[in-house]
N, C-alpha and C. Protein backbone atom coordinates (compact mmCIF):
# COMPACT_ATOMS: atom_id res chain seq x y z
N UNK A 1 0.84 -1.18 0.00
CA UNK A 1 0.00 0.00 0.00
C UNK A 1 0.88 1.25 0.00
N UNK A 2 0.83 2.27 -0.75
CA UNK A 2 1.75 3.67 -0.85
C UNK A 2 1.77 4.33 0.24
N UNK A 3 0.68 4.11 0.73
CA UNK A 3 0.58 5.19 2.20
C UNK A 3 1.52 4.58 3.25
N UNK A 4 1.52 3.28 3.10
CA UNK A 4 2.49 2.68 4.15
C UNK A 4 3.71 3.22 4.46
N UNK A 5 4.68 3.68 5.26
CA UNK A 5 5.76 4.36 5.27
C UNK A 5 7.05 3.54 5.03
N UNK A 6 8.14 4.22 4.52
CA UNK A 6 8.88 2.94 3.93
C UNK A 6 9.49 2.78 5.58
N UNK A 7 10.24 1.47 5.73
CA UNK A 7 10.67 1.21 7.19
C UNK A 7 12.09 1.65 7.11
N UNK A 8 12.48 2.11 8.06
CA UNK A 8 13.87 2.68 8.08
C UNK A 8 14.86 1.01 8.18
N UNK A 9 16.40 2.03 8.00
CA UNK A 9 17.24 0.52 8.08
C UNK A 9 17.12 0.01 9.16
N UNK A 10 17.26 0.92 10.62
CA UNK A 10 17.04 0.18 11.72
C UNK A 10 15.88 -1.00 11.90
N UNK A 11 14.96 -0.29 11.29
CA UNK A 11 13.68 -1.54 11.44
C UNK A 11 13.79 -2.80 10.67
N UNK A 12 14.33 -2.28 9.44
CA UNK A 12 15.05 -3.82 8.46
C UNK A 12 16.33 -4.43 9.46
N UNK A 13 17.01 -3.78 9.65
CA UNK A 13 17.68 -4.73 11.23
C UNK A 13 17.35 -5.83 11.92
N UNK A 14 16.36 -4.83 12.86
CA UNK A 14 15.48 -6.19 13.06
C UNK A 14 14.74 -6.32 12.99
N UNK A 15 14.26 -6.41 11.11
CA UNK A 15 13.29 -7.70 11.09
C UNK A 15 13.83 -8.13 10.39
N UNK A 16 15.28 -8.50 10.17
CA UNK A 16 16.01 -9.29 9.40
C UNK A 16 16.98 -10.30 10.61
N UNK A 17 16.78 -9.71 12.16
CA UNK A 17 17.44 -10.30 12.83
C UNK A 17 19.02 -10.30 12.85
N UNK A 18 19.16 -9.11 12.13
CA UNK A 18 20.50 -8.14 12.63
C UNK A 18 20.96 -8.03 13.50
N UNK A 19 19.99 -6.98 14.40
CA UNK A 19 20.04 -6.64 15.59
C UNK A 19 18.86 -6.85 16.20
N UNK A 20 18.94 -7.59 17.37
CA UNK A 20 17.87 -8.33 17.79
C UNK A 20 18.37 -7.93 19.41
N UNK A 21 17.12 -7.67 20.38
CA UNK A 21 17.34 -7.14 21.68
C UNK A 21 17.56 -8.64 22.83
N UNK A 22 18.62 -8.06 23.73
CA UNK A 22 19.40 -8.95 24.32
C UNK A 22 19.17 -8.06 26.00
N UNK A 23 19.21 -8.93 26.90
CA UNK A 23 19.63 -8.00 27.92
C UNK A 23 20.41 -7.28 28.52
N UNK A 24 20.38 -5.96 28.79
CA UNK A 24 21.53 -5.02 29.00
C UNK A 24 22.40 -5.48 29.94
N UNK A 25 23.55 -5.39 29.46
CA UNK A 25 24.60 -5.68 30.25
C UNK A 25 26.08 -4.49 30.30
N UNK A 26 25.78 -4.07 31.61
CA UNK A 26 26.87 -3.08 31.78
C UNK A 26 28.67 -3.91 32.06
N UNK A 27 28.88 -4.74 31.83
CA UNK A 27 29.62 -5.96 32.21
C UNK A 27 30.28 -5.85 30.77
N UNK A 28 29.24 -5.93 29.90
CA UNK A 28 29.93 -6.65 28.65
C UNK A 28 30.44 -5.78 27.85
N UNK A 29 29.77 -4.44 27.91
CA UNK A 29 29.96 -3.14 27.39
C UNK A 29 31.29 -2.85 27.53
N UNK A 30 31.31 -2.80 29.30
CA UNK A 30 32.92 -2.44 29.83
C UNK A 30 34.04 -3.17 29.40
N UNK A 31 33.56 -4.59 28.73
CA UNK A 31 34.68 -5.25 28.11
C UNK A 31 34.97 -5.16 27.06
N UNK A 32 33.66 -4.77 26.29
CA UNK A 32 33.89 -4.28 24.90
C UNK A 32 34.88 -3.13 24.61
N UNK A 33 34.67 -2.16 25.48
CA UNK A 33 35.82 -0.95 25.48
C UNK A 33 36.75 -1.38 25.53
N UNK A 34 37.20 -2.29 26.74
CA UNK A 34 38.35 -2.85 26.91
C UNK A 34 39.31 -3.85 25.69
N UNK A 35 38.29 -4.27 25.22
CA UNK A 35 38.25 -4.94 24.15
C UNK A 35 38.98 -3.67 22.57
N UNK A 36 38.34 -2.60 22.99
CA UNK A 36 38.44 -1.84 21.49
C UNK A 36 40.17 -0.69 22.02
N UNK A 37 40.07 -1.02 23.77
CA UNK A 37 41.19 -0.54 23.90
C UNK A 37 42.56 -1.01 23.79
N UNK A 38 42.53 -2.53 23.40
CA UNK A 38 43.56 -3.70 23.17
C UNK A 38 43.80 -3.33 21.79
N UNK A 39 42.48 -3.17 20.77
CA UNK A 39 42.52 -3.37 19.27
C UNK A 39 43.45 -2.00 18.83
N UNK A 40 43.41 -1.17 19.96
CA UNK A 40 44.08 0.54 19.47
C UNK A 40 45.17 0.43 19.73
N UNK A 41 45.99 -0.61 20.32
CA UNK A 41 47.08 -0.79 20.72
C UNK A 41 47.68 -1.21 19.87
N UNK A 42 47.17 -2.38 19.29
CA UNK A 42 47.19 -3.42 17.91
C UNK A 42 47.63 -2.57 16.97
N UNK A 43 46.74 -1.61 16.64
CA UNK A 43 46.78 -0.67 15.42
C UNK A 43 48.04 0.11 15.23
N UNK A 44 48.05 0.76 16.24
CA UNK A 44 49.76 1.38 16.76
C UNK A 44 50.57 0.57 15.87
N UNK A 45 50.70 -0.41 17.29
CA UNK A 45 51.98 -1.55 16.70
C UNK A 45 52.10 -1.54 15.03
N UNK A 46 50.84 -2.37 14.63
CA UNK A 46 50.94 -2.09 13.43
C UNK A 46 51.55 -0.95 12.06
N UNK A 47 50.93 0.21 12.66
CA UNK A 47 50.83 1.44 12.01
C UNK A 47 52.87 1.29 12.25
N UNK A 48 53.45 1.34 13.61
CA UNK A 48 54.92 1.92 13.91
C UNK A 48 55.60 0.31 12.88
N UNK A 49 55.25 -0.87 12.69
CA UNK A 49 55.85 -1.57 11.91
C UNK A 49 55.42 -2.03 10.53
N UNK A 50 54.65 -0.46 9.87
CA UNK A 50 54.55 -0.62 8.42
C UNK A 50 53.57 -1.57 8.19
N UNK A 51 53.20 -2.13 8.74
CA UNK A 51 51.86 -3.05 7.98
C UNK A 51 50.58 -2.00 8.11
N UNK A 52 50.26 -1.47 7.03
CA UNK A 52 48.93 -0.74 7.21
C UNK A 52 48.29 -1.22 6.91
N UNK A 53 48.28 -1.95 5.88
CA UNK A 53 46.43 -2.83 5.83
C UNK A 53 46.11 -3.56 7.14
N UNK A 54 46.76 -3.75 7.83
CA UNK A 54 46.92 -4.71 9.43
C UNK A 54 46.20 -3.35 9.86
N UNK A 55 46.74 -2.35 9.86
CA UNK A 55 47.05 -1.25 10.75
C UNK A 55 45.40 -0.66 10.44
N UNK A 56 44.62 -0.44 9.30
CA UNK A 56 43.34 -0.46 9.05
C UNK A 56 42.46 -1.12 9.70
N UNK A 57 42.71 -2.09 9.58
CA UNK A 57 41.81 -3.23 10.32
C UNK A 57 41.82 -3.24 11.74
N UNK A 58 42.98 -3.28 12.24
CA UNK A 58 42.77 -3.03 13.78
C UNK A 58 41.89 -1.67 14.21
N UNK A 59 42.35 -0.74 13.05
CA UNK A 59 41.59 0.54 13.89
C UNK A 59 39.94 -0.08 13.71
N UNK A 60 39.50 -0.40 12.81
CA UNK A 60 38.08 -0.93 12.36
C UNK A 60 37.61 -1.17 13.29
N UNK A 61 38.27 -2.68 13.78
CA UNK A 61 38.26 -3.16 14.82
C UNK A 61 38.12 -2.60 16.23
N UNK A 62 38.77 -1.65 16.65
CA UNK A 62 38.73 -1.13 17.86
C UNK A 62 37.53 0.09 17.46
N UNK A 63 37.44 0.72 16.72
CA UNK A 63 35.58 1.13 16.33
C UNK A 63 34.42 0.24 17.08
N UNK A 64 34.89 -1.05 16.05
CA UNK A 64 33.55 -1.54 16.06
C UNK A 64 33.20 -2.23 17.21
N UNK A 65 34.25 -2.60 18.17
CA UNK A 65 34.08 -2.98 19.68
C UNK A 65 33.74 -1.88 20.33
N UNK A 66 33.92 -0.78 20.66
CA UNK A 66 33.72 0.52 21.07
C UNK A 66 32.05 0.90 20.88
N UNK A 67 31.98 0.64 19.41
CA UNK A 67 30.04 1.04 19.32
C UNK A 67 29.55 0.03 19.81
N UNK A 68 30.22 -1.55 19.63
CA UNK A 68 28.84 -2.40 20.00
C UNK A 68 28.87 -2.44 21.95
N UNK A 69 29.54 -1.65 22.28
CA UNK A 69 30.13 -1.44 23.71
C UNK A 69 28.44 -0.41 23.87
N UNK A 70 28.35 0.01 23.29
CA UNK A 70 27.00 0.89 23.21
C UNK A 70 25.52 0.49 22.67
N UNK A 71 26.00 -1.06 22.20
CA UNK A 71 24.91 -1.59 22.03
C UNK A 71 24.39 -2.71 23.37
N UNK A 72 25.72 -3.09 23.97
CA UNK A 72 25.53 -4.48 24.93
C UNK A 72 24.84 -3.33 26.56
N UNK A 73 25.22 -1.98 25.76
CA UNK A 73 24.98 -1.22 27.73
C UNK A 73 23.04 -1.23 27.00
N UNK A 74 23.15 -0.78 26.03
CA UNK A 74 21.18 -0.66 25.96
C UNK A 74 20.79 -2.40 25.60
N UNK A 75 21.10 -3.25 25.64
CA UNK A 75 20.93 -4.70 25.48
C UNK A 75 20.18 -5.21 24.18
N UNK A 76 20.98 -4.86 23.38
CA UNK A 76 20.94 -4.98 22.06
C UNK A 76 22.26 -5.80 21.32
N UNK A 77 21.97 -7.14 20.26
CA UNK A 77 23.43 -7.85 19.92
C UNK A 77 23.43 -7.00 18.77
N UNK A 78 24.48 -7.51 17.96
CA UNK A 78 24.28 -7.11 16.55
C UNK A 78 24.62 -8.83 16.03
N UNK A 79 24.33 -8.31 14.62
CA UNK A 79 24.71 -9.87 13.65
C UNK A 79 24.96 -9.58 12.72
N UNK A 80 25.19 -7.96 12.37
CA UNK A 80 25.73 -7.78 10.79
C UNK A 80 26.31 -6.33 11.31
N UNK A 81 27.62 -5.35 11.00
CA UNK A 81 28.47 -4.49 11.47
C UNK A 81 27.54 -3.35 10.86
N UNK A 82 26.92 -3.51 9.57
CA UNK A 82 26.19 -2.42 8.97
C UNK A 82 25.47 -2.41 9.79
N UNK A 83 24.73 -3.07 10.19
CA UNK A 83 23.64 -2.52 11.65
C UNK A 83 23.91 -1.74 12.59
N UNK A 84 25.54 -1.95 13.38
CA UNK A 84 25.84 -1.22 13.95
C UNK A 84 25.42 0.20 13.67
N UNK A 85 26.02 0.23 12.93
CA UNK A 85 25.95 1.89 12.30
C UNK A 85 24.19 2.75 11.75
N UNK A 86 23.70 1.75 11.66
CA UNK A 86 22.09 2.34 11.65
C UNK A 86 21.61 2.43 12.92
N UNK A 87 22.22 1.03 14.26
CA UNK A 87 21.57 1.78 15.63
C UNK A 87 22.44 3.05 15.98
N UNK A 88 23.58 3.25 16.07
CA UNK A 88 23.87 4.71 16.32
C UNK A 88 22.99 5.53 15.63
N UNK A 89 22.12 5.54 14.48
CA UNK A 89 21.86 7.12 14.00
C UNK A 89 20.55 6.61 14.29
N UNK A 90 19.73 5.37 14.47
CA UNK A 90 18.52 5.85 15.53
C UNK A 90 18.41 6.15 16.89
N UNK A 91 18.90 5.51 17.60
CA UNK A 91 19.20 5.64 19.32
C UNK A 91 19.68 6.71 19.36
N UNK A 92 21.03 7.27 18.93
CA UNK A 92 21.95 8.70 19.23
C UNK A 92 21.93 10.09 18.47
N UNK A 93 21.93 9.39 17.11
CA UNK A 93 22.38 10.79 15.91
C UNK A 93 20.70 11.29 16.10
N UNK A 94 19.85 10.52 15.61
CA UNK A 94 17.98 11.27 15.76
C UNK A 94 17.74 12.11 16.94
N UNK A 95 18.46 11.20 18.00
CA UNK A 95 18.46 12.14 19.36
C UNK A 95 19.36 13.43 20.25
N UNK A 96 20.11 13.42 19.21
CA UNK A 96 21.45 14.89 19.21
C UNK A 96 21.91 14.13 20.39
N UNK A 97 22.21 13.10 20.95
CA UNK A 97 23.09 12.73 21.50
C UNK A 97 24.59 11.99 21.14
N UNK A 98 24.06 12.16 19.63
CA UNK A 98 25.36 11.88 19.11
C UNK A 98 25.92 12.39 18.22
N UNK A 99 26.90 12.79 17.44
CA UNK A 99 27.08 13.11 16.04
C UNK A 99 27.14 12.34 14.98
N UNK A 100 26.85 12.95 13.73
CA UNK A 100 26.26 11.76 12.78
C UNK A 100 27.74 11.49 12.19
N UNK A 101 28.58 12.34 12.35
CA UNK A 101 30.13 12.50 11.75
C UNK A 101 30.53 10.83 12.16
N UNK A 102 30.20 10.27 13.20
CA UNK A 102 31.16 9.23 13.74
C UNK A 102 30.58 8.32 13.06
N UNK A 103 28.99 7.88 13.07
CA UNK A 103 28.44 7.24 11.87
C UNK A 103 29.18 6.71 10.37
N UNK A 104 29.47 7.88 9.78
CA UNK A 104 29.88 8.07 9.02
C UNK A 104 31.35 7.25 8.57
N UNK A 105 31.98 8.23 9.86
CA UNK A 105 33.48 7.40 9.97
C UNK A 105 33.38 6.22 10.03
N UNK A 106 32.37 5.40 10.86
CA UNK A 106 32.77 3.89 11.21
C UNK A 106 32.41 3.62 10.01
N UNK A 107 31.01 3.87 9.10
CA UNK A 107 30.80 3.37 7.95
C UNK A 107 31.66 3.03 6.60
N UNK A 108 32.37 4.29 6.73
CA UNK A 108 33.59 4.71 5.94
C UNK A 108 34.73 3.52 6.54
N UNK A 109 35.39 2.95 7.47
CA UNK A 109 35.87 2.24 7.79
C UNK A 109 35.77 0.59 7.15
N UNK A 110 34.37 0.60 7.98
CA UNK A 110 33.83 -0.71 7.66
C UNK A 110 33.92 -1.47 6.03
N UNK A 111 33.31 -0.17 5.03
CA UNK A 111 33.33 -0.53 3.72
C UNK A 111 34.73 -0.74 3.59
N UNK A 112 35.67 0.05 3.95
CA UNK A 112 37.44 -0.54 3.91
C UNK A 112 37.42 -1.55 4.38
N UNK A 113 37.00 -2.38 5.13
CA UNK A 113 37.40 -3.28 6.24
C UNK A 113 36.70 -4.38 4.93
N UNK A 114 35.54 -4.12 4.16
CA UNK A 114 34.89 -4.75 3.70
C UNK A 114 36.04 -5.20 1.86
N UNK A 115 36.48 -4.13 1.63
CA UNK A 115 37.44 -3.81 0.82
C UNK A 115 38.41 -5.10 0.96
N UNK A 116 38.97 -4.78 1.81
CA UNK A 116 40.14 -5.59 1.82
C UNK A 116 39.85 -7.19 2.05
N UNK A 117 38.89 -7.29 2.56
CA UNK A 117 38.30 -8.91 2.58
C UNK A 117 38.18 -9.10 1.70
N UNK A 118 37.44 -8.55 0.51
CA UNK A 118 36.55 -9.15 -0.84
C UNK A 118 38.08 -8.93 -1.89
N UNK A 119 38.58 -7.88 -2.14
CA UNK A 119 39.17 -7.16 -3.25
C UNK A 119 40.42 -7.79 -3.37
N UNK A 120 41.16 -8.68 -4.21
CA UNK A 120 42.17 -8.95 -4.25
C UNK A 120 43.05 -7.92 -4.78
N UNK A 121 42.94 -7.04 -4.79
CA UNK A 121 43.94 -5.77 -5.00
C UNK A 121 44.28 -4.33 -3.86
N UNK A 122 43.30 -4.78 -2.96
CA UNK A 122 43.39 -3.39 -1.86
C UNK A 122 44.48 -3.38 -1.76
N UNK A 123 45.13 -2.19 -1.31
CA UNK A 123 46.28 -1.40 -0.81
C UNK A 123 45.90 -0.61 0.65
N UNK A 124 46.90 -0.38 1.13
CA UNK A 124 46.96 0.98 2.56
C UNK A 124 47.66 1.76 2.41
N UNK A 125 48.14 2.63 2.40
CA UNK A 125 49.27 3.63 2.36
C UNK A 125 49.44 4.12 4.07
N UNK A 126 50.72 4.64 3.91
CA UNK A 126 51.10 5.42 5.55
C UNK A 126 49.73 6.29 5.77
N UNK A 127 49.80 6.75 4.82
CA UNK A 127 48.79 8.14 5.20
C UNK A 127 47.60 7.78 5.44
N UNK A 128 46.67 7.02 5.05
CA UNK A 128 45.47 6.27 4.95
C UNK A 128 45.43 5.47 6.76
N UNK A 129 46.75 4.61 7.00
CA UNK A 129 47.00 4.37 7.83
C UNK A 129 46.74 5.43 9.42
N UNK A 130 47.92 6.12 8.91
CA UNK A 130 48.18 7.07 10.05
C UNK A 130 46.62 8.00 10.98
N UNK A 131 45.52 8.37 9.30
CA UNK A 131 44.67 8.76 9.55
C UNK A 131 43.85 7.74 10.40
N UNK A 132 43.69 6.55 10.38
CA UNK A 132 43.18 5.18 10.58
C UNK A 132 42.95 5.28 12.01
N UNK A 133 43.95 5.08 12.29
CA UNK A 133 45.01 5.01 13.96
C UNK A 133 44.31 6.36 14.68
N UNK A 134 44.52 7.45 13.71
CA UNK A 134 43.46 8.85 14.57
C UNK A 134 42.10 9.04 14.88
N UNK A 135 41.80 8.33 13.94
CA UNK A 135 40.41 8.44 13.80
C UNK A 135 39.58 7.02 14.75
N UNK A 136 40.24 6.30 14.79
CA UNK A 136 39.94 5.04 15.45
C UNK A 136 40.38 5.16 17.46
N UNK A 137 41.53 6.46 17.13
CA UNK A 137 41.52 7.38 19.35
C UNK A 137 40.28 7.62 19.51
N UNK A 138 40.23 8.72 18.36
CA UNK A 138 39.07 9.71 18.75
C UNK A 138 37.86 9.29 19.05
N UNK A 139 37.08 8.07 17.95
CA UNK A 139 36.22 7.39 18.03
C UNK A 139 35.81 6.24 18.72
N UNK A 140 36.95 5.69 19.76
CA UNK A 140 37.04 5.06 20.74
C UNK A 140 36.45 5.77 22.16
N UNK A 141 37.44 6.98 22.18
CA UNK A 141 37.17 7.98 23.34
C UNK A 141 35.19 8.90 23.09
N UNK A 142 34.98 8.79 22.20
CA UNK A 142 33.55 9.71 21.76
C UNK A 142 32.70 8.27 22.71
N UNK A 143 32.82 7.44 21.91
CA UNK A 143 32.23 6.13 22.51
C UNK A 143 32.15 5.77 23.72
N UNK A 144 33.30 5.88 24.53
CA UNK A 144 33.25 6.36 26.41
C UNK A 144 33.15 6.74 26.30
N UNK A 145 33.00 8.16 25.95
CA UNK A 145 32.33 9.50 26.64
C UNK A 145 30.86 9.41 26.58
N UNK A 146 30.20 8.92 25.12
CA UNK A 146 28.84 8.61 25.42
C UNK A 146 28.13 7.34 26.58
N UNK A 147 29.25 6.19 26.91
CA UNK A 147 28.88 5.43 27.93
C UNK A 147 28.92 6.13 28.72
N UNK A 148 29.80 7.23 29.57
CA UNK A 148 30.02 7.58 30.10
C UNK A 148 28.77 8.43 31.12
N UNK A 149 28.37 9.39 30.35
CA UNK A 149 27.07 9.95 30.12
C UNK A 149 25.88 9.23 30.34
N UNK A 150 25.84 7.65 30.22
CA UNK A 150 25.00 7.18 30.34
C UNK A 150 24.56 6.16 31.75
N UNK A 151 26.02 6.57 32.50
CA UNK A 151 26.19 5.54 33.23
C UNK A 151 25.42 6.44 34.78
């Protein structure tokens, strides 16, 4: 029917069983950080011994533990990483509790992350890298700061 409204991605989420609600756990969250604060370490290493496609991926990585650190505190799993990034911009970005910029970034990440799995030709460069590693502090720390806030 036309009048019907189209369903946003979040709602294709879950009703695709994406993201499907779990019980909140402030436990798992805190490990998830912990978790995305190991992966930033990773990335470093990486980044200071020239492997940047390594050095990409870890930052990804320490992203995407960091947001779903924000999914396990409201008790929500995920089952696909693109989901991630649609519950941030319903739960946070709709609600100016978040910025849509970081969205963005992880998305922008992820499709790299997605890149280098599928593409038998990806590359990294220092610079691509270096940015990687920055963008993957900042977006670690935004991520506590919004647990933070919530706690």
């Amino acid at each position: 029917m036309e009048s019907e409204l189209k369903k946003s991605k979040f709602e294709e989420c879950l009703e695709k069983g994406e993201l499907r609600k779990v019980p909140s756990s402030k436990q798992k969250s805190q490990r998830s950080v912990k978790t995305a604060r190991k992966w930033l370490k990773e990335a470093r290493t990486n980044f200071n011994n020239e492997a940047y496609k390594s050095c990409l991926l870890s930052s990804y990585i320490a992203m995407f533990h960091s947001a779903r650190a924000i999914l396990f505190f409201d008790g929500y799993r995920e089952k696909s990483h693109y989901c991630v990034g649609r519950y941030l911009e319903e739960k946070y970005v709709k609600n100016d509790r978040l910025e849509n910029k970081w969205v963005k970034l992880f998305d922008h990440y992820r499709e790299l992350r997605h890149k280098d799995h599928y593409s038998l030709s990806f590359t990294a460069t220092l610079k691509e890298a270096k940015k990687a590693v920055e963008t993957a502090e900042e977006f670690v720390d935004r991520m506590d700061e919004l647990l933070g806030e919530m706690m």
